[in-house]
N, C-alpha and C. Protein backbone atom coordinates (compact mmCIF):
# COMPACT_ATOMS: atom_id res chain seq x y z
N UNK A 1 11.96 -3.68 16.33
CA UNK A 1 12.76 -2.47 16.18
C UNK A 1 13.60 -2.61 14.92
N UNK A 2 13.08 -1.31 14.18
CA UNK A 2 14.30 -1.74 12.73
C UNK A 2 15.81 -1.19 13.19
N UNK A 3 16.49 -1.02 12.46
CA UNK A 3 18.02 -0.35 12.06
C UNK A 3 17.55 1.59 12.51
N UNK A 4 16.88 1.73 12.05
CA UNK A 4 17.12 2.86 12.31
C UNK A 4 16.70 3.01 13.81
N UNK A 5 15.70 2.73 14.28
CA UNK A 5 15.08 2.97 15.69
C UNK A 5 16.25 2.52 16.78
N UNK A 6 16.90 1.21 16.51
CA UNK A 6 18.05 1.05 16.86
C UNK A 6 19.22 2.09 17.00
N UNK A 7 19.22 2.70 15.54
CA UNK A 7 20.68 3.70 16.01
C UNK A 7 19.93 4.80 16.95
N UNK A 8 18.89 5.62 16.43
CA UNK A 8 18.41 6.10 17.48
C UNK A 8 18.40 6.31 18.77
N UNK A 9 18.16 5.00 19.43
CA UNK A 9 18.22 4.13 20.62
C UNK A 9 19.79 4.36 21.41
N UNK A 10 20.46 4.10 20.33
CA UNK A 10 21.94 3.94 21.00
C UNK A 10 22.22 5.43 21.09
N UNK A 11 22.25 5.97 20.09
CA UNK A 11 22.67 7.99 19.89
C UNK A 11 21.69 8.39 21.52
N UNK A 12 20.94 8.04 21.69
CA UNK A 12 20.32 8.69 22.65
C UNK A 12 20.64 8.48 23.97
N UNK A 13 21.50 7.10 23.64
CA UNK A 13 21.92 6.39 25.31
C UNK A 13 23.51 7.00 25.54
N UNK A 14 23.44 7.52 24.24
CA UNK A 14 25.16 8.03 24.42
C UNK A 14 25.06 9.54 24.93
N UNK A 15 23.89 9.84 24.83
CA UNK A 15 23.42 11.59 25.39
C UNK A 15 24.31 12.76 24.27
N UNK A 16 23.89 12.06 22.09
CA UNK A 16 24.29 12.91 21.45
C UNK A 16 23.40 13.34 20.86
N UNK A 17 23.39 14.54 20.10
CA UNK A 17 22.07 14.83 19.49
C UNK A 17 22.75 14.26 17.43
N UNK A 18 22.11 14.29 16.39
CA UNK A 18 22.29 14.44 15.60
C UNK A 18 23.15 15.09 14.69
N UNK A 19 22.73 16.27 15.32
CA UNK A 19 24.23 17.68 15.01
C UNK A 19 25.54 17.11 15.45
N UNK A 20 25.82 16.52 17.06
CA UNK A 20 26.67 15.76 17.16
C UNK A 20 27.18 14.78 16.49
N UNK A 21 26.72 13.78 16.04
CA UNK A 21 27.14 12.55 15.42
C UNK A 21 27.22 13.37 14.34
N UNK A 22 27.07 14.01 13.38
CA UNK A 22 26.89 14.28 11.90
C UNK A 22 28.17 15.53 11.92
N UNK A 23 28.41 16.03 13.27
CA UNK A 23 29.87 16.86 13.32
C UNK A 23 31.16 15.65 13.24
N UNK A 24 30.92 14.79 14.30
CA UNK A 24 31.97 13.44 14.43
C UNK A 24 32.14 12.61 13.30
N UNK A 25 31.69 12.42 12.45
CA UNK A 25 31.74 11.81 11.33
C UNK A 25 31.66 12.46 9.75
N UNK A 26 31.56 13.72 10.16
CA UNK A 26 32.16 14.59 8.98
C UNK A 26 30.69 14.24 7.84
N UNK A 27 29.21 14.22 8.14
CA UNK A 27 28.22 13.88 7.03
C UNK A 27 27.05 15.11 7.55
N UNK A 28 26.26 14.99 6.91
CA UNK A 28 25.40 16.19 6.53
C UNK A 28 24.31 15.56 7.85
N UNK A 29 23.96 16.23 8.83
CA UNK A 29 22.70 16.09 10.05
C UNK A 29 21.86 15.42 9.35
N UNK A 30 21.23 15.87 7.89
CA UNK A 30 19.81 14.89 7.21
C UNK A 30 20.59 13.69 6.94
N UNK A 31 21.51 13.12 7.32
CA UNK A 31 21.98 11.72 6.57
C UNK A 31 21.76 11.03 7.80
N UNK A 32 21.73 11.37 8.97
CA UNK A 32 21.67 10.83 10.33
C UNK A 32 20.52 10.82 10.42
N UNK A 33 19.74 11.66 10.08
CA UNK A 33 18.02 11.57 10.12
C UNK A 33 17.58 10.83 9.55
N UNK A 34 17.92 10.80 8.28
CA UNK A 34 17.49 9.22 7.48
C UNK A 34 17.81 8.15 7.44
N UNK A 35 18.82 7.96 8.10
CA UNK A 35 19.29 6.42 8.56
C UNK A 35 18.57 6.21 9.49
N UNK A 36 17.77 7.16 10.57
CA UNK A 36 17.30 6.96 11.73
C UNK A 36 15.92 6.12 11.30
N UNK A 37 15.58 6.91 10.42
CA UNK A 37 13.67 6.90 9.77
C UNK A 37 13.82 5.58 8.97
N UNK A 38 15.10 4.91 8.89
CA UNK A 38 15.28 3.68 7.78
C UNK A 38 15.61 2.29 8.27
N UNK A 39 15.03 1.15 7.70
CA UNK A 39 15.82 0.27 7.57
C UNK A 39 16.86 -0.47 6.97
N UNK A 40 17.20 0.56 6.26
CA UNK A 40 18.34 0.70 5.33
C UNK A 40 19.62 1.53 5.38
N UNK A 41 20.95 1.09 5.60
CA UNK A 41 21.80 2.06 6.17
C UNK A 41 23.42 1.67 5.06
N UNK A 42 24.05 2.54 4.16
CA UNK A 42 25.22 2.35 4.09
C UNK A 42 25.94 1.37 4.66
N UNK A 43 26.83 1.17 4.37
CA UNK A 43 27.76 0.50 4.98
C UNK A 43 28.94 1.48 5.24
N UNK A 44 29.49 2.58 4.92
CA UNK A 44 30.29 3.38 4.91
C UNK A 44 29.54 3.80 6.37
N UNK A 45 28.48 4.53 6.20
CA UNK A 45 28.33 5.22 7.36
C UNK A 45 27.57 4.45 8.43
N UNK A 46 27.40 3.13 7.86
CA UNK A 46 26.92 1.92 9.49
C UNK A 46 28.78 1.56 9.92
N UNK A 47 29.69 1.51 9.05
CA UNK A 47 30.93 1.21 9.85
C UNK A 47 31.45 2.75 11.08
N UNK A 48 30.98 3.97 10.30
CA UNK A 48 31.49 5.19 11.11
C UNK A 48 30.55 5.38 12.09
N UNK A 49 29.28 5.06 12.32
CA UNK A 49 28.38 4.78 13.15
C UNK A 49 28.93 3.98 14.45
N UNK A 50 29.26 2.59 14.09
CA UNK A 50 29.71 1.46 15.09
C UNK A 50 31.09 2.11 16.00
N UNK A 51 32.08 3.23 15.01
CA UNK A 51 33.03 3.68 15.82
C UNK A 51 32.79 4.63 17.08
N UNK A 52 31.68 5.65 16.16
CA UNK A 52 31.40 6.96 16.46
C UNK A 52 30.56 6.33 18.41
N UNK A 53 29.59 4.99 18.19
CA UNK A 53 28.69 4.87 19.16
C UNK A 53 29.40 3.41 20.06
N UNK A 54 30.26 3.26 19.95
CA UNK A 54 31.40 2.21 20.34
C UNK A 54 30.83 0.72 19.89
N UNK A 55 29.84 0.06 19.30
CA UNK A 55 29.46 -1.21 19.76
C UNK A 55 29.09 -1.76 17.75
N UNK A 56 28.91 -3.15 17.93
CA UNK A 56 29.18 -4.10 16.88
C UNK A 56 28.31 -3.67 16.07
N UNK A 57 28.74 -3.97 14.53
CA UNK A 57 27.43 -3.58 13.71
C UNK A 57 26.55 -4.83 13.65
N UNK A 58 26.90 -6.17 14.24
CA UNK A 58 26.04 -7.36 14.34
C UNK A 58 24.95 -6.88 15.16
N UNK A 59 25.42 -5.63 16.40
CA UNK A 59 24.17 -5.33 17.30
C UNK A 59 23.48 -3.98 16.32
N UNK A 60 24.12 -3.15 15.93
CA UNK A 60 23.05 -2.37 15.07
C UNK A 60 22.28 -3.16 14.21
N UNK A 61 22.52 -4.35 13.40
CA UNK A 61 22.10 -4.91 12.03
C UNK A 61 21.15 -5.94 13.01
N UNK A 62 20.92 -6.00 14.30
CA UNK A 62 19.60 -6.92 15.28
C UNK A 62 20.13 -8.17 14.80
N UNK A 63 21.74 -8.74 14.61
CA UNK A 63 22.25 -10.03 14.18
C UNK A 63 22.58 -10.51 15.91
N UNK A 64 22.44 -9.52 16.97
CA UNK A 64 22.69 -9.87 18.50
C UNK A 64 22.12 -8.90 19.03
N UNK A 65 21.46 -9.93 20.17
CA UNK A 65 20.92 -8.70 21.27
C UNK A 65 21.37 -8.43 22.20
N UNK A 66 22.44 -8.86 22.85
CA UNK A 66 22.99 -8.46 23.76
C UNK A 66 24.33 -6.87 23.19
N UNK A 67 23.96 -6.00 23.68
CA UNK A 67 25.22 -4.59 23.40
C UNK A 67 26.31 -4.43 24.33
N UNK A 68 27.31 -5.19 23.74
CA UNK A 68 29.17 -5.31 24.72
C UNK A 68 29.27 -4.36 23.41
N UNK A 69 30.14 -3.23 24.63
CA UNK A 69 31.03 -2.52 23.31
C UNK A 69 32.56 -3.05 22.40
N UNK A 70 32.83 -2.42 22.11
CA UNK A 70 33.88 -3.19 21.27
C UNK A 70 34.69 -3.31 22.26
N UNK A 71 35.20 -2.45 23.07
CA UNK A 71 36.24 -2.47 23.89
C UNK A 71 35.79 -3.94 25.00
N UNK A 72 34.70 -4.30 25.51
CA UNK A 72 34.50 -5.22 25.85
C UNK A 72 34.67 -6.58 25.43
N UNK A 73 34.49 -6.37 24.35
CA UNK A 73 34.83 -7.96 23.16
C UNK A 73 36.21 -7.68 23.46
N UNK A 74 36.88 -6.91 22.83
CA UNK A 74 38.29 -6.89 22.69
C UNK A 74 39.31 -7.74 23.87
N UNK A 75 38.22 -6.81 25.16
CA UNK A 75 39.08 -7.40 26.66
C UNK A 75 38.79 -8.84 26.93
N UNK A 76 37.43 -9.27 26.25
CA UNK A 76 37.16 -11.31 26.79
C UNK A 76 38.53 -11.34 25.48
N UNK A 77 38.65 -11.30 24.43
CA UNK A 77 39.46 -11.64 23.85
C UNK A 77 40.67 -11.83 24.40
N UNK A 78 41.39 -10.54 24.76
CA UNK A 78 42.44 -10.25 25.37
C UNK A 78 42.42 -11.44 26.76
N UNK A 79 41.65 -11.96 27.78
CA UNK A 79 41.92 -12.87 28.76
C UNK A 79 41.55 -13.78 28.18
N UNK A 80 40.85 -14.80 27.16
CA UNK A 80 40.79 -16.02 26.03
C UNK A 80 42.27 -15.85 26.29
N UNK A 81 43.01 -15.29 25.47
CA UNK A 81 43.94 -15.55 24.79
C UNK A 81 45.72 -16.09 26.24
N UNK A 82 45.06 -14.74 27.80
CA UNK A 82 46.15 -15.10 28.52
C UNK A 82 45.46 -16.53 29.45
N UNK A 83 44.64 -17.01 29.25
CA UNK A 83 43.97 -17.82 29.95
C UNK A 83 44.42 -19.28 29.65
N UNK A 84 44.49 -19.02 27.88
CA UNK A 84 44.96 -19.94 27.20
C UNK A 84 46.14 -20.28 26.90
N UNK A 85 47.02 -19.21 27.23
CA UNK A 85 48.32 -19.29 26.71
C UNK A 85 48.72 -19.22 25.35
N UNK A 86 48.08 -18.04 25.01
CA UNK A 86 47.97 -17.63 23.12
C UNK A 86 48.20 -16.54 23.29
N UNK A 87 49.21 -16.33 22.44
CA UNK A 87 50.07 -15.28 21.60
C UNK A 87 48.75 -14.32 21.22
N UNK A 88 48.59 -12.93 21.25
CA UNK A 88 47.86 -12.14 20.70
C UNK A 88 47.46 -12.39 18.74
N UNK A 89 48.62 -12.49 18.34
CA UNK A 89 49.12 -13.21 17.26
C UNK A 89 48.03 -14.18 17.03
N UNK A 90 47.89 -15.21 18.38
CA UNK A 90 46.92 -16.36 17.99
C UNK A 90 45.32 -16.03 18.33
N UNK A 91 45.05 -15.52 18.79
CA UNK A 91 43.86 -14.95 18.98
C UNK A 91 43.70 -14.20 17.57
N UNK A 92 43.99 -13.38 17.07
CA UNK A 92 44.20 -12.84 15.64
C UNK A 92 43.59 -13.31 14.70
N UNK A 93 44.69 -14.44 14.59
CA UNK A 93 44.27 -15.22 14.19
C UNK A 93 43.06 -16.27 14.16
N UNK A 94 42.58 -16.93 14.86
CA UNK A 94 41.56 -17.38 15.67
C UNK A 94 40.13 -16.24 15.08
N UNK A 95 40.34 -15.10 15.70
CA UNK A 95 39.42 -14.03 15.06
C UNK A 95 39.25 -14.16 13.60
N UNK A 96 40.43 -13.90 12.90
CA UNK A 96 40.72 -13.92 11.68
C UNK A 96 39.66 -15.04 10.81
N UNK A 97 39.97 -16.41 11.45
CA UNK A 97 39.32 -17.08 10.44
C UNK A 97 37.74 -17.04 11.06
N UNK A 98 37.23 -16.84 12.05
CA UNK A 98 35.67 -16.80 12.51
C UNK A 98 35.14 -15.96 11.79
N UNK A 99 35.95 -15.00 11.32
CA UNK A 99 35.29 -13.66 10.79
C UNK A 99 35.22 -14.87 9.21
N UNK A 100 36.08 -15.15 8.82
CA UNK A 100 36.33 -15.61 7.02
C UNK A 100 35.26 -16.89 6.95
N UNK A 101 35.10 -18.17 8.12
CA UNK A 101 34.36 -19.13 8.01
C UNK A 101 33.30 -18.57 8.96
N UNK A 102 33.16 -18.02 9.91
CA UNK A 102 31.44 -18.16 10.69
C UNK A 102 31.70 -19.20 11.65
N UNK A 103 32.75 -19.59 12.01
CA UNK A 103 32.83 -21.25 12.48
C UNK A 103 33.17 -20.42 14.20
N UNK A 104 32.64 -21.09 15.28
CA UNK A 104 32.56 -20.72 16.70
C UNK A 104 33.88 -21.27 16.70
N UNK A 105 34.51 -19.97 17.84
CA UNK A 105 35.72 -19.69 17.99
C UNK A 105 36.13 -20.67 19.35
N UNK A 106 37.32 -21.73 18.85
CA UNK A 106 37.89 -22.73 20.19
C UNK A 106 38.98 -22.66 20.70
N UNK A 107 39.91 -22.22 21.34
CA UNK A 107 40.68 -22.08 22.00
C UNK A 107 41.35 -23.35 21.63
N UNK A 108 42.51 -23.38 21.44
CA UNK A 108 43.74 -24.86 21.41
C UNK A 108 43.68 -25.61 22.70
């Protein structure tokens, strides 16, 4: 499955049509069509995509197969952090540098 069959996939599980997403994100219906037909997608409109359809662009970009929406990451984050006894602050942080090095995220 490329990038586009993917967004596809998700727009359809969200029960929107095209016209929809391309009203929510303020872009022209053929720009949604051709991201669909592509394996090639912006980055402007793969970031308004990931908001618009709630979930990671690691899972649009097939970098993960499992689909937690963001709000799901957010909440293991959110109990990591009271589990551990870390400041939101430290989780943040923690995030912060996984995102800058790639390096798997360890709890203190």
């Amino acid at each position: 499955m490329h990038i586009g069959e993917r967004l596809k996939a998700i727009r359809l599980a969200k029960g929107l049509t095209q016209a929809d997403v391309s009203e929510m994100i303020n872009v022209d219906k053929g720009l949604i069509s051709r991201a669909e037909r592509s394996s090639n997608v912006g980055s402007l409109l793969l970031r308004k995509l990931c908001i618009v359809y709630n979930v990671s662009s690691s899972y649009i970009l097939e970098l993960e197969d499992n689909q937690f929406d963001l709000e799901t990451k957010w909440t293991r984050l959110i109990n990591l952090a009271k589990g551990n006894n870390l400041s939101y602050n430290d989780v943040f942080v923690i995030v912060k540098n996984f995102i800058r090095t790639n390096e798997e995220i360890k709890p203190k």
